[in-house]
Protein backbone atom coordinates (compact mmCIF):
# COMPACT_ATOMS: atom_id res chain seq x y z
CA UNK A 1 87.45 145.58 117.77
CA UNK A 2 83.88 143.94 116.86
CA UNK A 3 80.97 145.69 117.77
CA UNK A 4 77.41 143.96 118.92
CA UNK A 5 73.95 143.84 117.54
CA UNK A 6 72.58 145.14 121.08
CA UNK A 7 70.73 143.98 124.08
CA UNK A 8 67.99 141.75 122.24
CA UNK A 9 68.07 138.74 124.89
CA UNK A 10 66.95 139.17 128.65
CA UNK A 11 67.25 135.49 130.12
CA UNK A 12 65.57 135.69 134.05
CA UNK A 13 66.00 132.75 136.74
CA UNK A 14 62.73 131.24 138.04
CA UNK A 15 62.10 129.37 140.67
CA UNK A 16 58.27 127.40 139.91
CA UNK A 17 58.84 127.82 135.93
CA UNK A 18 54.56 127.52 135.39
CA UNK A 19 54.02 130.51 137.92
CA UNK A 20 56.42 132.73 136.50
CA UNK A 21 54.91 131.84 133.01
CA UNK A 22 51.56 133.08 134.04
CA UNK A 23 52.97 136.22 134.92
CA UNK A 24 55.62 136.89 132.11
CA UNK A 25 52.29 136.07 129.57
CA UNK A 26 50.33 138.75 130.87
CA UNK A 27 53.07 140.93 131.43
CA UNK A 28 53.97 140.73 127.60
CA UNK A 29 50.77 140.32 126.15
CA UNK A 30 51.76 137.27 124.29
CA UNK A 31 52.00 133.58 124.64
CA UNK A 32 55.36 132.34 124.82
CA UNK A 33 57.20 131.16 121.58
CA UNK A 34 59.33 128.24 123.21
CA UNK A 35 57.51 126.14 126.24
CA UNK A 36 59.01 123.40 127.74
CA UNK A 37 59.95 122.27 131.05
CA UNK A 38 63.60 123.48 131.25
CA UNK A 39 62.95 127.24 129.44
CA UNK A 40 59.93 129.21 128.48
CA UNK A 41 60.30 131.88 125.69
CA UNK A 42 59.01 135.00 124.50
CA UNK A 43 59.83 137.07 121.11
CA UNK A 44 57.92 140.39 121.97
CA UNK A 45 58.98 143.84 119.82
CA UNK A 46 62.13 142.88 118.71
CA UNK A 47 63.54 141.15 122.08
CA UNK A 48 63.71 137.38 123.64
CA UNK A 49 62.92 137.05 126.93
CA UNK A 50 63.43 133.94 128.71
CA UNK A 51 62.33 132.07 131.70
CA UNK A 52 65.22 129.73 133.46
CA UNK A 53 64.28 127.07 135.85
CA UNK A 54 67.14 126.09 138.27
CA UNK A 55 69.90 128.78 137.13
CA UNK A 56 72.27 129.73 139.50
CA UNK A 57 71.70 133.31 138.60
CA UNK A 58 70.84 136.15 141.05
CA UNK A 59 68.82 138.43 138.79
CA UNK A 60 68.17 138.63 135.10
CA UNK A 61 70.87 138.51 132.55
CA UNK A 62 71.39 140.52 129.05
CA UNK A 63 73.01 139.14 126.28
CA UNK A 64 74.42 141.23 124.08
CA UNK A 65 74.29 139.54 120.34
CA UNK A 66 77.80 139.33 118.32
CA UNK A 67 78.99 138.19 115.32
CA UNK A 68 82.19 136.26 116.80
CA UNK A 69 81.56 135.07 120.78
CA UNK A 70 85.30 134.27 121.26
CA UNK A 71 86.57 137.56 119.73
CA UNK A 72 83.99 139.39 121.88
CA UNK A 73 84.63 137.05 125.12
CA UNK A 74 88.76 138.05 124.76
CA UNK A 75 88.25 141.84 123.88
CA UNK A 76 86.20 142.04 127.16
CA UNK A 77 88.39 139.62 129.19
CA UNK A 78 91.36 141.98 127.99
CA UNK A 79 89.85 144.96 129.06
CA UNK A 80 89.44 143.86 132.63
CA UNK A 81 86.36 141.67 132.45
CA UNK A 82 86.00 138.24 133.75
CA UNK A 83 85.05 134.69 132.52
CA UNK A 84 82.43 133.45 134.32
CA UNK A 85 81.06 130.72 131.93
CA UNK A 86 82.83 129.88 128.74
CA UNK A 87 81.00 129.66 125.30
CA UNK A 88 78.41 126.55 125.08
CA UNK A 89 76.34 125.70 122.74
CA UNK A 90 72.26 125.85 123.49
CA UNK A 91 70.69 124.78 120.26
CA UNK A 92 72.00 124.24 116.77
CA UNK A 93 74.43 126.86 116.08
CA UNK A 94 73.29 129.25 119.02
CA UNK A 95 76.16 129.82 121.05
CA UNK A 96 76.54 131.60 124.97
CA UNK A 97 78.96 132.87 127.06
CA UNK A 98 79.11 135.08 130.49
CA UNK A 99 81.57 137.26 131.78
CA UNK A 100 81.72 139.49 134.56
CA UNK A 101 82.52 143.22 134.87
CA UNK A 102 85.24 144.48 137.42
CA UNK A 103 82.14 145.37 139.99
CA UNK A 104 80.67 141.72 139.62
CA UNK A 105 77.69 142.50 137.49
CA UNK A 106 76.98 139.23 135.19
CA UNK A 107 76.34 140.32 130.72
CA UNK A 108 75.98 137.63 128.66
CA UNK A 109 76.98 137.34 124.97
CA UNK A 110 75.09 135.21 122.29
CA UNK A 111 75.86 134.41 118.57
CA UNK A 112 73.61 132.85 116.26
């Protein structure tokens, strides 16, 4: 069994990506550390938080950071979990993944 590194990534789906910047950068305090026009990020006390244009998400997803994605992805899948997206890269090495718990809510997993 491989343990995580904790919640340290909050990804959140936005609808008008400029508006939601506005109020994510006074919400934080801090301008974001990634801008573009598909994600807008923010590295504030220890966390990322990130703005998604276009997801398909409901609410705002945690990713839970692990050393090995696929080990983590079948330990949860074997304890009752669900697949919901399978691991992609995002960005060099950066790797995600989603699964869902037997109730439907959506965690995320990310390794670097």
């Amino acid at each position: 069994m491989s343990g995580t590194e904790g919640i340290k990534t909050v990804l959140h789906p936005v609808a008008d990506l400029e508006k939601a910047k506005a109020v994510y950068t006074a919400l934080l305090g801090a301008e974001p550390t990634a801008d573009s026009e598909y994600y807008v990020g923010y590295d504030v006390e220890g966390q990322h938080i990130g703005l998604v244009p276009g997801s398909s998400e409901a609410g705002p997803v945690s990713y839970w950071h692990v050393a090995d994605i696929e080990a983590k992805l079948a330990e949860v899948t074997a304890a009752g979990g669900t697949v919901k997206e399978a691991p992609k890269k995002v960005g060099g090495t950066r790797q995600v993944a989603t699964f869902t718990d037997p109730d439907g809510n959506v965690l995320g997993l990310l390794q670097d």
